[in-house]
N, C-alpha and C. Protein backbone atom coordinates (compact mmCIF):
# COMPACT_ATOMS: atom_id res chain seq x y z
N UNK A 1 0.81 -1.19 0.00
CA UNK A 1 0.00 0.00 0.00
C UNK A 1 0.86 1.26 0.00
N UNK A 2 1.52 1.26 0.95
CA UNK A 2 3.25 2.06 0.55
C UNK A 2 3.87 2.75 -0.72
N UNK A 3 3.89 1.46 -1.21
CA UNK A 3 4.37 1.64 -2.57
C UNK A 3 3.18 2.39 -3.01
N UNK A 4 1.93 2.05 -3.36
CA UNK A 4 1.08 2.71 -4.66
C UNK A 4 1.04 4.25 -4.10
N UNK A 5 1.20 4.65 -2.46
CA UNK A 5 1.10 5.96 -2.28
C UNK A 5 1.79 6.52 -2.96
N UNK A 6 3.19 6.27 -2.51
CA UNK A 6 4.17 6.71 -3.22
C UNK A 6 4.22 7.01 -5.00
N UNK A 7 3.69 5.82 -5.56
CA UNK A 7 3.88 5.92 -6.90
C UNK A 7 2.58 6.89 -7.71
N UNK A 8 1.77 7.19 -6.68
CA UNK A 8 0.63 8.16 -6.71
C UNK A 8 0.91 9.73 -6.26
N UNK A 9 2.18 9.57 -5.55
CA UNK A 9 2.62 11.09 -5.36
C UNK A 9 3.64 11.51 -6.31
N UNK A 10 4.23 10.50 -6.39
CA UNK A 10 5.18 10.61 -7.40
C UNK A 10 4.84 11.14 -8.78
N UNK A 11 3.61 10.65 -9.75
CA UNK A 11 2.99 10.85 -10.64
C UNK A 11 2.17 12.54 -10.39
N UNK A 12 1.86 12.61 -9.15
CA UNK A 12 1.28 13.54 -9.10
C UNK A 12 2.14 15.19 -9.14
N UNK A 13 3.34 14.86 -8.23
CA UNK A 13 4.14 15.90 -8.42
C UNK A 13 5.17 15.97 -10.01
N UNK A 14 4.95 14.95 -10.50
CA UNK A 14 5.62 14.85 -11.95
C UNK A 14 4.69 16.40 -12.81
N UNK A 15 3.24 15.49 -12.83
CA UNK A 15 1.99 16.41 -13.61
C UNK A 15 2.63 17.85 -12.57
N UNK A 16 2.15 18.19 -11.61
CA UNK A 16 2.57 19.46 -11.11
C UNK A 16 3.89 20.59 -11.71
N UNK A 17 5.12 19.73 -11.37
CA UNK A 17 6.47 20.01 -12.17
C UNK A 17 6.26 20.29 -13.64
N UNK A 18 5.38 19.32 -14.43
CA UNK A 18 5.46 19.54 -15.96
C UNK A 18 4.62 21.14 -15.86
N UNK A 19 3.50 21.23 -15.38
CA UNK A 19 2.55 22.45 -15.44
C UNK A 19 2.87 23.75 -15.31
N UNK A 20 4.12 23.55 -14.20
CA UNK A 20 5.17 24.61 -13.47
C UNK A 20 6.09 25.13 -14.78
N UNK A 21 7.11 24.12 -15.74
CA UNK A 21 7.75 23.96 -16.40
C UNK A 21 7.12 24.60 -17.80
N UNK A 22 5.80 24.23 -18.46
CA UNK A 22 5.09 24.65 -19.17
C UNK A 22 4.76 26.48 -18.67
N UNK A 23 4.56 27.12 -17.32
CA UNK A 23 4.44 28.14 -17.74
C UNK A 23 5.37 29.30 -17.48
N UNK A 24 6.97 28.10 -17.35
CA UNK A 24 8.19 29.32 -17.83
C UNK A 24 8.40 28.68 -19.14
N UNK A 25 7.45 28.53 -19.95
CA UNK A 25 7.92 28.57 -21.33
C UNK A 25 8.65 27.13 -21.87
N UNK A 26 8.31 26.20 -21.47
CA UNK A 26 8.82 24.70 -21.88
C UNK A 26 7.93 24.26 -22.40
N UNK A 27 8.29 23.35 -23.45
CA UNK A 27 7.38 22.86 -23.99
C UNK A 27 7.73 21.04 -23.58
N UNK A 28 6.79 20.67 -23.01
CA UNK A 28 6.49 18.84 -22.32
C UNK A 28 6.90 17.97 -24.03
N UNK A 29 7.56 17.29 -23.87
CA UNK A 29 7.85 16.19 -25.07
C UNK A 29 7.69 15.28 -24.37
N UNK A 30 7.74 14.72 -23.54
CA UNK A 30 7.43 12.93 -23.10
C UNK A 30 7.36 13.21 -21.63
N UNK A 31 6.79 12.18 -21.10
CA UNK A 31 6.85 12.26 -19.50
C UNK A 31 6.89 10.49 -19.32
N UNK A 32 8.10 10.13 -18.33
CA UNK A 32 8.59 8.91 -18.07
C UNK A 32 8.70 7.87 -18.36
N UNK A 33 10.01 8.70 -19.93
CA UNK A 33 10.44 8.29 -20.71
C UNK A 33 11.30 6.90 -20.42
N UNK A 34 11.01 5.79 -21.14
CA UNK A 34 11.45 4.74 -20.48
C UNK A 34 12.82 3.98 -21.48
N UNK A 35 13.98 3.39 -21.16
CA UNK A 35 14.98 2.88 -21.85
C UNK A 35 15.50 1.90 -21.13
N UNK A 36 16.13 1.25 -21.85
CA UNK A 36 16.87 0.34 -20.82
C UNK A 36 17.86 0.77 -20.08
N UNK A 37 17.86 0.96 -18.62
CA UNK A 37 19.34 1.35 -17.81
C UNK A 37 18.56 2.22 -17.51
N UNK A 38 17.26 3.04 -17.62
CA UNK A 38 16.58 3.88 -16.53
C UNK A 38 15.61 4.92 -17.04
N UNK A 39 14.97 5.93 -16.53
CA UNK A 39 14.03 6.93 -16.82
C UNK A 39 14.06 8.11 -16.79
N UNK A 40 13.34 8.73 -17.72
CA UNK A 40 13.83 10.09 -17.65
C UNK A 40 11.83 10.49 -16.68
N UNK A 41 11.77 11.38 -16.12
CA UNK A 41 10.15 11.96 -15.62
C UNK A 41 9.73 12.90 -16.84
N UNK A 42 10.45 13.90 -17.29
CA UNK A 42 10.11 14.86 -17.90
C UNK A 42 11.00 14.92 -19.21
N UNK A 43 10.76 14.89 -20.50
CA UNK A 43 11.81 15.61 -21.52
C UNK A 43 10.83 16.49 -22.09
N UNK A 44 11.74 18.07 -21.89
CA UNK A 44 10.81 19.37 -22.14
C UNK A 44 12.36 19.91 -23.16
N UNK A 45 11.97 21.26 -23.78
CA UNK A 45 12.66 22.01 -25.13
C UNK A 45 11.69 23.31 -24.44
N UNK A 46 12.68 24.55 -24.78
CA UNK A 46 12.59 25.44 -24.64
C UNK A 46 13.68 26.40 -25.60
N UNK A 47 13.18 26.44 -27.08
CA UNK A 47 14.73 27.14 -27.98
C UNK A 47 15.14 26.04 -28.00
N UNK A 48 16.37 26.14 -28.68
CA UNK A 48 17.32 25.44 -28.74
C UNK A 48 17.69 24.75 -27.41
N UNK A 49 17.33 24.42 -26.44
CA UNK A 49 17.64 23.68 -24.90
C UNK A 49 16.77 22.60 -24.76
N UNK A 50 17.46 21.57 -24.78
CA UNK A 50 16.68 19.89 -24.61
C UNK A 50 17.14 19.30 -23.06
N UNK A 51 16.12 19.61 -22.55
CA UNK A 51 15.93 19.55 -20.74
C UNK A 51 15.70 17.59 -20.65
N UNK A 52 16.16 17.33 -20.14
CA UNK A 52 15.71 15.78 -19.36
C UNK A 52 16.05 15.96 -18.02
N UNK A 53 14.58 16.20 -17.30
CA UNK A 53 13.96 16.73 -15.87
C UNK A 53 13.64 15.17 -15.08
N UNK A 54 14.53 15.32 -13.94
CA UNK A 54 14.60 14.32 -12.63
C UNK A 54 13.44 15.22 -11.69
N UNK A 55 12.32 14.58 -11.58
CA UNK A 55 11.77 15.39 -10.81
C UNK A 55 11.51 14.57 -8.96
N UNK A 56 11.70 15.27 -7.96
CA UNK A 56 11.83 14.74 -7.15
C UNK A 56 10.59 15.58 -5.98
N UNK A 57 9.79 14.54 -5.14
CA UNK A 57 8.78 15.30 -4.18
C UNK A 57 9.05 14.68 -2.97
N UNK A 58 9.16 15.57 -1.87
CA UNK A 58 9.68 15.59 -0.52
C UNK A 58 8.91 16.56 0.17
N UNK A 59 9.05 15.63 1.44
CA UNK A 59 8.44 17.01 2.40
C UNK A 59 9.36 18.19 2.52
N UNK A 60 10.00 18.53 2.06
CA UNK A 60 11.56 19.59 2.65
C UNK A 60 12.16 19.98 0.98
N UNK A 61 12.95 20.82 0.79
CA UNK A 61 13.99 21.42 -0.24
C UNK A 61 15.10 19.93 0.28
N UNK A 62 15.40 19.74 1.85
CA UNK A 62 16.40 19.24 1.55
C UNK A 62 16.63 18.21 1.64
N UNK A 63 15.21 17.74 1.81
CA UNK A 63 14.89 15.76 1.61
C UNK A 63 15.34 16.01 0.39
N UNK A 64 14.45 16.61 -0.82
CA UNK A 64 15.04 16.43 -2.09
C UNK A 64 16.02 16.35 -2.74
N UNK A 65 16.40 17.26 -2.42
CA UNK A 65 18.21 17.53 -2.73
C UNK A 65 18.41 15.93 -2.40
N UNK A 66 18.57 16.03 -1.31
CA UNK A 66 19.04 14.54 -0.90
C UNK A 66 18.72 13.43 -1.56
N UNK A 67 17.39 13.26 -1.89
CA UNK A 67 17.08 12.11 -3.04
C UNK A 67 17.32 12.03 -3.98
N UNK A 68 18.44 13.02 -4.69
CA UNK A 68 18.92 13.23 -5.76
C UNK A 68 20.28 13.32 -5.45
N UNK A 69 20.71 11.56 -5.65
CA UNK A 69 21.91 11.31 -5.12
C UNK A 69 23.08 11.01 -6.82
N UNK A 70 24.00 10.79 -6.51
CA UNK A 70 24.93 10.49 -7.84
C UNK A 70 24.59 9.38 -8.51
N UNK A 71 24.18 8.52 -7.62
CA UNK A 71 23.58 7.33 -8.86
C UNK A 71 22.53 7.35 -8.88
N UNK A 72 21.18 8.05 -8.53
CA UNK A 72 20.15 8.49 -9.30
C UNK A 72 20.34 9.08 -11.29
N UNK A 73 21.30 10.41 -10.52
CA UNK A 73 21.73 10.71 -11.73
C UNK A 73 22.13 10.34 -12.58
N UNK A 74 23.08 9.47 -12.67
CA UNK A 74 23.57 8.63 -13.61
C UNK A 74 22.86 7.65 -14.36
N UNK A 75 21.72 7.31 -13.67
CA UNK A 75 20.90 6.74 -14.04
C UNK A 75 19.83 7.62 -15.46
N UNK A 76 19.31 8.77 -14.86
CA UNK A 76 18.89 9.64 -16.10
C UNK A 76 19.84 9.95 -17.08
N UNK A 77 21.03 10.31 -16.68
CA UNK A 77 22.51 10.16 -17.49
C UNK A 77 22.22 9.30 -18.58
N UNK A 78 22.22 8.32 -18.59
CA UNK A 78 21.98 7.19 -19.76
C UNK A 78 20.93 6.85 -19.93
N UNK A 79 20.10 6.85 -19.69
CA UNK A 79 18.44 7.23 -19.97
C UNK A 79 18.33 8.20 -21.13
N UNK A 80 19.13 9.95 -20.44
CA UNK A 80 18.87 11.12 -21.28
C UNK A 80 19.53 10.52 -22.45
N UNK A 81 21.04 9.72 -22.61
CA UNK A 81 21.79 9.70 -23.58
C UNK A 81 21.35 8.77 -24.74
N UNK A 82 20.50 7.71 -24.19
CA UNK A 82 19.65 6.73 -25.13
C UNK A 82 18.44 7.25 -25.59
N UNK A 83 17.87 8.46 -25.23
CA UNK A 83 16.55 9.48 -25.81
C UNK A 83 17.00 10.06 -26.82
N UNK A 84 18.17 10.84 -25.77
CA UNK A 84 18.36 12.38 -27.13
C UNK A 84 18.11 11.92 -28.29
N UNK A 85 18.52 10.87 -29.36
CA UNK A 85 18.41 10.93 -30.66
C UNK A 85 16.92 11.12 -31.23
N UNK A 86 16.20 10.77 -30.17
CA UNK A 86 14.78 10.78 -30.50
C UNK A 86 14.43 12.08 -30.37
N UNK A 87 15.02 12.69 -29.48
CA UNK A 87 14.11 14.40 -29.39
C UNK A 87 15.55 15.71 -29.95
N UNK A 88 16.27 15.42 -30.20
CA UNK A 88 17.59 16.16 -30.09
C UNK A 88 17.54 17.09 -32.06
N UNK A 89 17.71 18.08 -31.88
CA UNK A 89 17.94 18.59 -33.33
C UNK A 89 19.15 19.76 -32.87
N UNK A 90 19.83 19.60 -34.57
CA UNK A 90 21.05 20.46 -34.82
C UNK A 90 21.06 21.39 -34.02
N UNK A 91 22.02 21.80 -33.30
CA UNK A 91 22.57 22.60 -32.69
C UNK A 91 22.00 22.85 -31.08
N UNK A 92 21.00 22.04 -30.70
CA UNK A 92 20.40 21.78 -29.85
C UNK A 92 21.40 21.96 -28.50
N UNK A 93 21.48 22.69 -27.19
CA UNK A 93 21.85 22.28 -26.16
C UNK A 93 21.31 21.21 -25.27
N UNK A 94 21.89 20.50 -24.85
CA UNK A 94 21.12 19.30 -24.00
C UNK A 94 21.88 19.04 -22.52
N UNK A 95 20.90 19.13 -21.67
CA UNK A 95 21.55 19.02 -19.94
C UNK A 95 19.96 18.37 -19.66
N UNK A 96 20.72 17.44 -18.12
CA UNK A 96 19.68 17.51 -17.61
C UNK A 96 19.56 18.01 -16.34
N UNK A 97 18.36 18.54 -16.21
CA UNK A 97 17.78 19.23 -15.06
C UNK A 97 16.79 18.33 -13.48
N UNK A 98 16.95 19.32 -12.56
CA UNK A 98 16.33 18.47 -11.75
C UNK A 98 14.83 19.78 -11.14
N UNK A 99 13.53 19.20 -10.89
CA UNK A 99 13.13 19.64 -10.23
C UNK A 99 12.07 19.45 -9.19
N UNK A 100 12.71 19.97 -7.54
CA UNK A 100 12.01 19.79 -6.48
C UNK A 100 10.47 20.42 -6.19
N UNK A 101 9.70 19.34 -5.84
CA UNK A 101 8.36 19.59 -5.74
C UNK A 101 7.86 19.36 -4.16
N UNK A 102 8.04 20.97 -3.36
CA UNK A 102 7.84 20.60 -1.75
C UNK A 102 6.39 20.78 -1.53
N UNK A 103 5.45 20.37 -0.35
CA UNK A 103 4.34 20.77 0.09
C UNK A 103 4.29 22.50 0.26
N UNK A 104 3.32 23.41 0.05
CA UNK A 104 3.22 24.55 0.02
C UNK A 104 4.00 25.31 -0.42
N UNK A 105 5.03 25.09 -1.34
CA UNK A 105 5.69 25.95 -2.33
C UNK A 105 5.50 25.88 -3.69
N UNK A 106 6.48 27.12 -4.21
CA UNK A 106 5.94 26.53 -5.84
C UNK A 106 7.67 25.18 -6.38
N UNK A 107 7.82 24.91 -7.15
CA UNK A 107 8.73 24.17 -7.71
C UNK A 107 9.79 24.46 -7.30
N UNK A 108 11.15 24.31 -7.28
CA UNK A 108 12.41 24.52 -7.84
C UNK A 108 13.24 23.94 -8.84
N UNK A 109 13.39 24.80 -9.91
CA UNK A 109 13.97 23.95 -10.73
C UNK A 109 15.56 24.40 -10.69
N UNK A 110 16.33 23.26 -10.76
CA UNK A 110 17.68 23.51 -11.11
C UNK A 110 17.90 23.34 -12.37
N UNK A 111 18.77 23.94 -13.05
CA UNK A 111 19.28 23.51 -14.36
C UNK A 111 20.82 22.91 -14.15
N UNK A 112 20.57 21.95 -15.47
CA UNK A 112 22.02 21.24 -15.62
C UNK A 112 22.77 20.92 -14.49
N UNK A 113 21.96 19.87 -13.50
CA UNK A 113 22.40 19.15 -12.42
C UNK A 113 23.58 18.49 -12.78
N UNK A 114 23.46 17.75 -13.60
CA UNK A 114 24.57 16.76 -14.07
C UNK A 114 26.09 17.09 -15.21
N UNK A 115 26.83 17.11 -14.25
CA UNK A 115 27.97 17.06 -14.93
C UNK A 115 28.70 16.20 -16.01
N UNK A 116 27.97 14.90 -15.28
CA UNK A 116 29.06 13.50 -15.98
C UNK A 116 30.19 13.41 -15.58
């Protein structure tokens, strides 16, 4: 029962994040995008910028942070890298982003979490 909460909040703060994301000007291309070796929640474009969004919901800024550990990332890492060809055009920038979804705030989005 655990689990489906979870995978019911999870989904829910995804839709939230995309809605957030949509009205600084992103445009939603897939939502939990699936490959082998892992998932992306969000792939959004804004211009030339191809976002693959880790979205994460916590009670706190710094539960989240926290659940967004190095091998999470790495995980969208090769996820994002087995997509891009599908959403990626010439000259395109591509990072991926993370963003925290707390109780009574609005979003935070980080850009270009991941280094590699």
């Amino acid at each position: 029962m655990k689990r489906q909460a979870a995978e019911k909040r999870g989904r829910g703060a995804e839709t939230f994040a995309a809605l957030y994301l949509r009205l600084k000007g992103w445009r939603i291309l897939a939502r939990r995008a699936r490959v082998p070796g892992g998932e992306v929640d969000i792939v959004a474009r804004r211009g030339r910028t191809l976002a693959f969004v880790e979205v994460k919901a916590r009670g706190s800024q710094e539960c989240a942070a926290f659940a967004l550990d190095r091998y999470r990332l790495r995980r969208v890492a090769v996820a994002a890298q087995r997509l891009a060809p599908r959403y990626m055009r010439a000259g395109d920038d591509v990072r991926i982003d993370a963003v925290f979804v707390v109780p009574g705030r609005l979003p935070r989005h980080l850009a270009n979490v991941w280094q590699g």
